[in-house]
Protein backbone atom coordinates (compact mmCIF):
# COMPACT_ATOMS: atom_id res chain seq x y z
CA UNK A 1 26.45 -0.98 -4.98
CA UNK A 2 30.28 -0.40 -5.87
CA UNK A 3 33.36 -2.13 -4.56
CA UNK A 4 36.34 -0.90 -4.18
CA UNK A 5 37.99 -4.72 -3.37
CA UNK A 6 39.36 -6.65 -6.01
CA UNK A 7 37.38 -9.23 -7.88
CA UNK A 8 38.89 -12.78 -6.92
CA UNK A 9 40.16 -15.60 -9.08
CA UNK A 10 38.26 -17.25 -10.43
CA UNK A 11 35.96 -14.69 -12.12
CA UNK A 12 38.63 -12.00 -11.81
CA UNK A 13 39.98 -13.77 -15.29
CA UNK A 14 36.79 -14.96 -17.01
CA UNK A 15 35.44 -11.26 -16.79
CA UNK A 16 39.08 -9.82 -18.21
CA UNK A 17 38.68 -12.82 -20.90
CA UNK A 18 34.95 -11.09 -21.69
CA UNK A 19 36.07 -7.56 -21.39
CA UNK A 20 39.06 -7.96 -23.97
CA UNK A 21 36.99 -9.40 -26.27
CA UNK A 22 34.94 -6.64 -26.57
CA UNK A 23 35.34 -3.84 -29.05
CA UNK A 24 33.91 -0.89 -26.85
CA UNK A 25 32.92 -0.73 -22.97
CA UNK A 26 29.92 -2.35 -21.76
CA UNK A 27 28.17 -2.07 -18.55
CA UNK A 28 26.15 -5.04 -16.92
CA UNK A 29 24.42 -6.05 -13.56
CA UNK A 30 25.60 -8.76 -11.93
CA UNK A 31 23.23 -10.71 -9.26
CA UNK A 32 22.94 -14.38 -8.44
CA UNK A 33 25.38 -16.68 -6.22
CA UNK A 34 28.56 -14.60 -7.88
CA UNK A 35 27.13 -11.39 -6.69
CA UNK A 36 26.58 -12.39 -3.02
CA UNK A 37 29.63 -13.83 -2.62
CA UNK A 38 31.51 -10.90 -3.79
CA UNK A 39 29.36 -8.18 -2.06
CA UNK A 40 28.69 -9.74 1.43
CA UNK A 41 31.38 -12.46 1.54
CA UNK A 42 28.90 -15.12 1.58
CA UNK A 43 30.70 -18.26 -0.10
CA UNK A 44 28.05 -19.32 -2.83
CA UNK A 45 29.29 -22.54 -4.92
CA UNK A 46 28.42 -21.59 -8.51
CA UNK A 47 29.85 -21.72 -12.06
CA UNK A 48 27.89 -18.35 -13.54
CA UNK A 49 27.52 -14.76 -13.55
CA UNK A 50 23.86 -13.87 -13.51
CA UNK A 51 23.02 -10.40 -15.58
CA UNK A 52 19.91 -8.67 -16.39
CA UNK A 53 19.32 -8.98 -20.22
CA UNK A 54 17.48 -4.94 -20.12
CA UNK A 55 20.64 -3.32 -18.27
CA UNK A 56 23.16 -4.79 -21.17
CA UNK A 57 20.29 -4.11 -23.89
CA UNK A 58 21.86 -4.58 -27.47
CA UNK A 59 25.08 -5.86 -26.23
CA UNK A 60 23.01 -8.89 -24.95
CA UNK A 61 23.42 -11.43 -27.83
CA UNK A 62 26.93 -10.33 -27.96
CA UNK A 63 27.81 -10.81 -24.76
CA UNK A 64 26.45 -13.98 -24.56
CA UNK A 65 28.59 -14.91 -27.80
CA UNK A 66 31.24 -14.58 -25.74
CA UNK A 67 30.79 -16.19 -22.62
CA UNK A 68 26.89 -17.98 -22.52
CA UNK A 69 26.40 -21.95 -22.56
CA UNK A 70 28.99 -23.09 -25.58
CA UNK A 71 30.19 -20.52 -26.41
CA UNK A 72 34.42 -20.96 -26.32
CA UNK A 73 34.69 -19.18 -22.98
CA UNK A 74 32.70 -21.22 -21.58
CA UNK A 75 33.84 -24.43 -22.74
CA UNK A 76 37.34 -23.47 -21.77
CA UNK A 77 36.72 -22.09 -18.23
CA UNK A 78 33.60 -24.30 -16.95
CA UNK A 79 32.14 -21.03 -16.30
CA UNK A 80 29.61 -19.03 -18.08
CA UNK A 81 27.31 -16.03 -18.51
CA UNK A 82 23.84 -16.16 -17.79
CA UNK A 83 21.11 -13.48 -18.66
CA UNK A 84 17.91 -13.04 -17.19
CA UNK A 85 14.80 -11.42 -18.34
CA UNK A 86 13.01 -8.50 -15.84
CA UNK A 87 9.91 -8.64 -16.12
CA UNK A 88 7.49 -5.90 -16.06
């Protein structure tokens, strides 16, 4: 599903911090608490974005450089990246 409405603060600035520190476009999934309160305007309380590890494939450990648990992003924001597995 794509939105045309603007992401809000909060996450509006952790994902620019993420996607300038990126050397080339990458494409992820979101789900999870972030996801539901962006798409159906269902306040969720949470401090993470939820992705699917197989949608951002070898930009996984990268991504998670960036922004997962430690990492400087998230140390700095109290908010961080979170990737699931799918499982078959």
């Amino acid at each position: 599903m794509e939105l045309n409405r603007p992401i809000p603060e909060p996450w509006r600035s952790f994902l620019t911090e993420i996607d300038g520190s990126l050397s080339k476009g990458v494409s992820f999934h979101c789900f999870g608490g972030f996801a539901i309160d962006h798409l159906f305007g269902l306040p969720r309380t949470t401090s993470d974005v939820d992705v699917m590890s197989g949608v951002v494939g070898s930009h996984h450990k990268m991504l998670l450089a960036i922004a997962g648990k430690n990492s400087q992003l998230h140390k700095s924001t109290g908010y961080i990246l979170i990737s699931s597995e799918l499982s078959p």
